[in-house]
N, C-alpha and C. Protein backbone atom coordinates (compact mmCIF):
# COMPACT_ATOMS: atom_id res chain seq x y z
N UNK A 1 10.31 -12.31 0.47
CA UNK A 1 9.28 -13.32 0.56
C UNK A 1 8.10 -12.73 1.32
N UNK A 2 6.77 -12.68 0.24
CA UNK A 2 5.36 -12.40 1.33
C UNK A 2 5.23 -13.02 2.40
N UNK A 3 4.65 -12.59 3.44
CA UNK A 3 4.33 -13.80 4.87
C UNK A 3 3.34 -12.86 4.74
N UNK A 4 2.38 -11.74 5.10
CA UNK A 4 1.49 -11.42 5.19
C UNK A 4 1.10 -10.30 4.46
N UNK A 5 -0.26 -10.17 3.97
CA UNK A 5 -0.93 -9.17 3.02
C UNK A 5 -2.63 -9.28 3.59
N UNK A 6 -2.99 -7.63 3.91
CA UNK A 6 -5.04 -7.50 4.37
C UNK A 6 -4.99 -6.59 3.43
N UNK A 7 -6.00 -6.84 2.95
CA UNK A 7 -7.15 -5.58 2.57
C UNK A 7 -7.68 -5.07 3.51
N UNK A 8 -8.19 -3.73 3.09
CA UNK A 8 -8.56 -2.55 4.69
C UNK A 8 -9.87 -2.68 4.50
N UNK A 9 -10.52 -2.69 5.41
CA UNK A 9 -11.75 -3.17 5.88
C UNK A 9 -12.47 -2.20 5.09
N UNK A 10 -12.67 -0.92 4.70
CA UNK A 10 -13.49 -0.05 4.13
C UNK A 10 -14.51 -0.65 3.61
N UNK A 11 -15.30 -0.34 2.42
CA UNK A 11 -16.35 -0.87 1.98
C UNK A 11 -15.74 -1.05 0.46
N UNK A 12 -15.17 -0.17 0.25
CA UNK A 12 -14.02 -0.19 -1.01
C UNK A 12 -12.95 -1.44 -1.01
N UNK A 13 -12.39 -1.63 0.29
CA UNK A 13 -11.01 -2.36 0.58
C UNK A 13 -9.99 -1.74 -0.45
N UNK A 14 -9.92 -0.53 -0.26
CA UNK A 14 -8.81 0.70 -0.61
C UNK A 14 -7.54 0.66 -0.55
N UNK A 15 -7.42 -0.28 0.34
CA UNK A 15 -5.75 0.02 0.63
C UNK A 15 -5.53 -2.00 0.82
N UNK A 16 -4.35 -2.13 0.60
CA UNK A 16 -3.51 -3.16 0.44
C UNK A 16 -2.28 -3.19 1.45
N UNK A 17 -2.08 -3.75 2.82
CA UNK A 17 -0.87 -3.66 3.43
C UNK A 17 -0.23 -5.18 3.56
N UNK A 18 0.94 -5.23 2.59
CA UNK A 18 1.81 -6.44 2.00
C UNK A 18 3.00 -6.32 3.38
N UNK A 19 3.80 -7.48 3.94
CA UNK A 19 4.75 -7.60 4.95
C UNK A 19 5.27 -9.04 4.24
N UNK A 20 6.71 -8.99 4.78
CA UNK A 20 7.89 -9.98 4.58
C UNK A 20 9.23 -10.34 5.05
N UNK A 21 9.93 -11.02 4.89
CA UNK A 21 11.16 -11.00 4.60
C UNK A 21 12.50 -10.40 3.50
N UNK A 22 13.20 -11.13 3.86
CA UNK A 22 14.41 -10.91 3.04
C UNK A 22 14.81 -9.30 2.89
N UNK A 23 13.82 -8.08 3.05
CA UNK A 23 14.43 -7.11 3.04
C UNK A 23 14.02 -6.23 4.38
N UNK A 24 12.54 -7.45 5.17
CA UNK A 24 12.06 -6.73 6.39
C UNK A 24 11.56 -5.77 6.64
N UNK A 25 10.08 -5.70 5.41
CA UNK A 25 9.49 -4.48 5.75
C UNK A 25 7.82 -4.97 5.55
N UNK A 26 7.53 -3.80 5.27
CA UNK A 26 5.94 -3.64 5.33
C UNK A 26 5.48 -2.41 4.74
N UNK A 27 4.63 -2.88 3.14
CA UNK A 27 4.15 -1.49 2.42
C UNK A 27 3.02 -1.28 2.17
N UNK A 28 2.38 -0.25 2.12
CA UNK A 28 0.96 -0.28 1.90
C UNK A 28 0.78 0.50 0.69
N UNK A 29 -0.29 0.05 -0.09
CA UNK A 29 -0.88 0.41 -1.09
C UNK A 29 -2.30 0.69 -1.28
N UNK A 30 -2.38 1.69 -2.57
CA UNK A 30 -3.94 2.36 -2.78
C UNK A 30 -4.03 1.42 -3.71
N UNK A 31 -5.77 0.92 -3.46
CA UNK A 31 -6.11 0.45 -4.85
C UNK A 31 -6.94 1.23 -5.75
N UNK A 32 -6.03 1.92 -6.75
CA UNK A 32 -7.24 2.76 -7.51
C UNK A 32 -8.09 2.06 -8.20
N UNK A 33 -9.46 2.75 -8.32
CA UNK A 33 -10.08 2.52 -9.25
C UNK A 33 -10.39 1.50 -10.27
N UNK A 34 -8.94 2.27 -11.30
CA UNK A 34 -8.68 1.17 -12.45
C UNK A 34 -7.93 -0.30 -12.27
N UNK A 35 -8.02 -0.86 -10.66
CA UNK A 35 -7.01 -1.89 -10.65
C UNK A 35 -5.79 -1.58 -10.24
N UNK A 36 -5.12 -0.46 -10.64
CA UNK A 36 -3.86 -0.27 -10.77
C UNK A 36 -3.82 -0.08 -9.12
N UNK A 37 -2.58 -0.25 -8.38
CA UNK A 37 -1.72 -0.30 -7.09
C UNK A 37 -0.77 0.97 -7.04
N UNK A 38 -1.02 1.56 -6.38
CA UNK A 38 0.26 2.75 -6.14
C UNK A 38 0.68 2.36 -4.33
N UNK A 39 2.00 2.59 -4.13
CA UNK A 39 2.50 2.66 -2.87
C UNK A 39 2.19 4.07 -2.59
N UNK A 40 1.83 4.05 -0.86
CA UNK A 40 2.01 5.06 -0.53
C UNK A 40 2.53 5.25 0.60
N UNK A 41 3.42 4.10 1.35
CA UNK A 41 3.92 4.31 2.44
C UNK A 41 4.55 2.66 3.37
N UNK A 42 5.27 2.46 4.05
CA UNK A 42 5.94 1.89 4.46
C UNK A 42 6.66 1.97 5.81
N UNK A 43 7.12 0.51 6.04
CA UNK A 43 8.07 0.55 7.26
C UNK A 43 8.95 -0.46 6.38
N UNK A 44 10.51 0.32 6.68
CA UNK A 44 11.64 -0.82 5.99
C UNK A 44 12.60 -1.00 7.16
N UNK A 45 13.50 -1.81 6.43
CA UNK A 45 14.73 -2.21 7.65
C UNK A 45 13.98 -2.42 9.10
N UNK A 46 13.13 -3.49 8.86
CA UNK A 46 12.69 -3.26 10.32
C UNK A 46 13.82 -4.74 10.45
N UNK A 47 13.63 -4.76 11.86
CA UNK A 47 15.13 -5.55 12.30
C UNK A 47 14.60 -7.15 13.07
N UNK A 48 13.42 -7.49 11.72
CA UNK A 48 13.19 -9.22 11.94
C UNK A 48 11.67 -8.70 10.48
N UNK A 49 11.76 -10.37 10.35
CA UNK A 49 10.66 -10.07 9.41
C UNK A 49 9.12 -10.06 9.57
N UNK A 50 8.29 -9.69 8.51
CA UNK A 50 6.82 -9.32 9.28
C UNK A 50 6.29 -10.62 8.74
N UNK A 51 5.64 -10.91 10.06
CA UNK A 51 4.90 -11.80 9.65
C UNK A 51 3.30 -12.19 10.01
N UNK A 52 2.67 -10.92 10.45
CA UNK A 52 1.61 -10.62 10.33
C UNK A 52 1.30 -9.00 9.91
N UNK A 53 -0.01 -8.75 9.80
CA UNK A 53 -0.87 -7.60 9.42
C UNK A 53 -2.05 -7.22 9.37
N UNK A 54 -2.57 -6.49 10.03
CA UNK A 54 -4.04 -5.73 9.87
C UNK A 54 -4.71 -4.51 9.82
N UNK A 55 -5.65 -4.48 9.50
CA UNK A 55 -6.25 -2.80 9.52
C UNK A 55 -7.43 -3.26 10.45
N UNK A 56 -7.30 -1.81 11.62
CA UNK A 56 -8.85 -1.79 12.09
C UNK A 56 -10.16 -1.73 10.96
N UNK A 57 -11.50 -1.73 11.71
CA UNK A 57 -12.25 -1.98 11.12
C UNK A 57 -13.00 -0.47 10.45
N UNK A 58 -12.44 0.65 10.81
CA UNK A 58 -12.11 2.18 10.28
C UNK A 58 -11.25 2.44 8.99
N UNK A 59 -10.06 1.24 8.84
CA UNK A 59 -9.43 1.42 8.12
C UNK A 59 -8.31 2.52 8.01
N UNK A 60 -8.42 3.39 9.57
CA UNK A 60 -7.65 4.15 9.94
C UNK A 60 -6.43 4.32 11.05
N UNK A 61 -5.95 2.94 10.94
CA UNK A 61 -5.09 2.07 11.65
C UNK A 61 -4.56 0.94 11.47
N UNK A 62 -3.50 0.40 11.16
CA UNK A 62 -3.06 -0.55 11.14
C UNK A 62 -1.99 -1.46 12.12
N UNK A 63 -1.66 -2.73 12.25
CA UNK A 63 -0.87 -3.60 12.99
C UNK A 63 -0.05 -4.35 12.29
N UNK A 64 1.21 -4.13 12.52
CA UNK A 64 2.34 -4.86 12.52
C UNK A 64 3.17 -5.77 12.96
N UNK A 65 2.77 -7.08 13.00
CA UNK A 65 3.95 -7.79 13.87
C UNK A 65 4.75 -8.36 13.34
N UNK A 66 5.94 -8.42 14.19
CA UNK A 66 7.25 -8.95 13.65
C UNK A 66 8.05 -10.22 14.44
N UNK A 67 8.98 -10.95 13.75
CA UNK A 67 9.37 -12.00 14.44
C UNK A 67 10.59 -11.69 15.70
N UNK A 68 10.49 -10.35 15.51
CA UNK A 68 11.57 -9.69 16.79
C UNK A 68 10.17 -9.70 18.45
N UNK A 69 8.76 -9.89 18.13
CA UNK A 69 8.14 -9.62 19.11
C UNK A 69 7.40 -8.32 19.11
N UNK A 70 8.04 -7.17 18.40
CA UNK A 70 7.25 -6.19 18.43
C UNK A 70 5.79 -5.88 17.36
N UNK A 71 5.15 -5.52 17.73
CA UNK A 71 3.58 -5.32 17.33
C UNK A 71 3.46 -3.36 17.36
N UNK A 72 3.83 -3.37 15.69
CA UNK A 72 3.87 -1.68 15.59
C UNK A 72 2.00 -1.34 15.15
N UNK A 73 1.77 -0.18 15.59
CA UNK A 73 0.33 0.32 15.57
C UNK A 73 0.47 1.51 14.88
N UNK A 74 0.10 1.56 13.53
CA UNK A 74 0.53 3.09 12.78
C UNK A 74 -1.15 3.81 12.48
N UNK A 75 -1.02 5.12 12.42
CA UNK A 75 -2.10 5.87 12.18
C UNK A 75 -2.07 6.26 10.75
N UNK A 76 -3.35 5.46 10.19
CA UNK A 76 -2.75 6.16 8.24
C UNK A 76 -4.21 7.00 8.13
N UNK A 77 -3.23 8.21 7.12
CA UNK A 77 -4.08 9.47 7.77
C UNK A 77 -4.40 9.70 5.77
């Protein structure tokens, strides 16, 4: 189940980072061009579900929070 999905701030809004339940993760995606979505990276088995998400305003960082309390900060390079 979705609970949270941002578009990355770029000028493009390039990337797509989707979070949920039921399997407790968080994936991010390219938006090419043509529409089309490719994954390119993730956090799984995290151990509660996500239920927020964001990208700084660089688009070279993102936030994770989860219903365990923790708030992960990843560098997407």
């Amino acid at each position: 189940m979705l609970f949270a999905a941002q578009f990355s701030k770029d000028p493009a809004s390039s990337m797509i980072l989707a979070g949920g339940s039921q399997e407790n993760e968080a994936k991010f995606f390219y938006r090419k061009p043509s529409g089309q979505m490719q994954p390119f990276g993730g956090l799984v088995n995290l151990p509660a579900p996500v239920f927020t998400a964001d990208f700084t305003p660089s688009a070279h960082r993102a936030a994770i929070g989860a219903a365990d309390g923790t708030i992960r900060v990843l560098d997407i390079k």
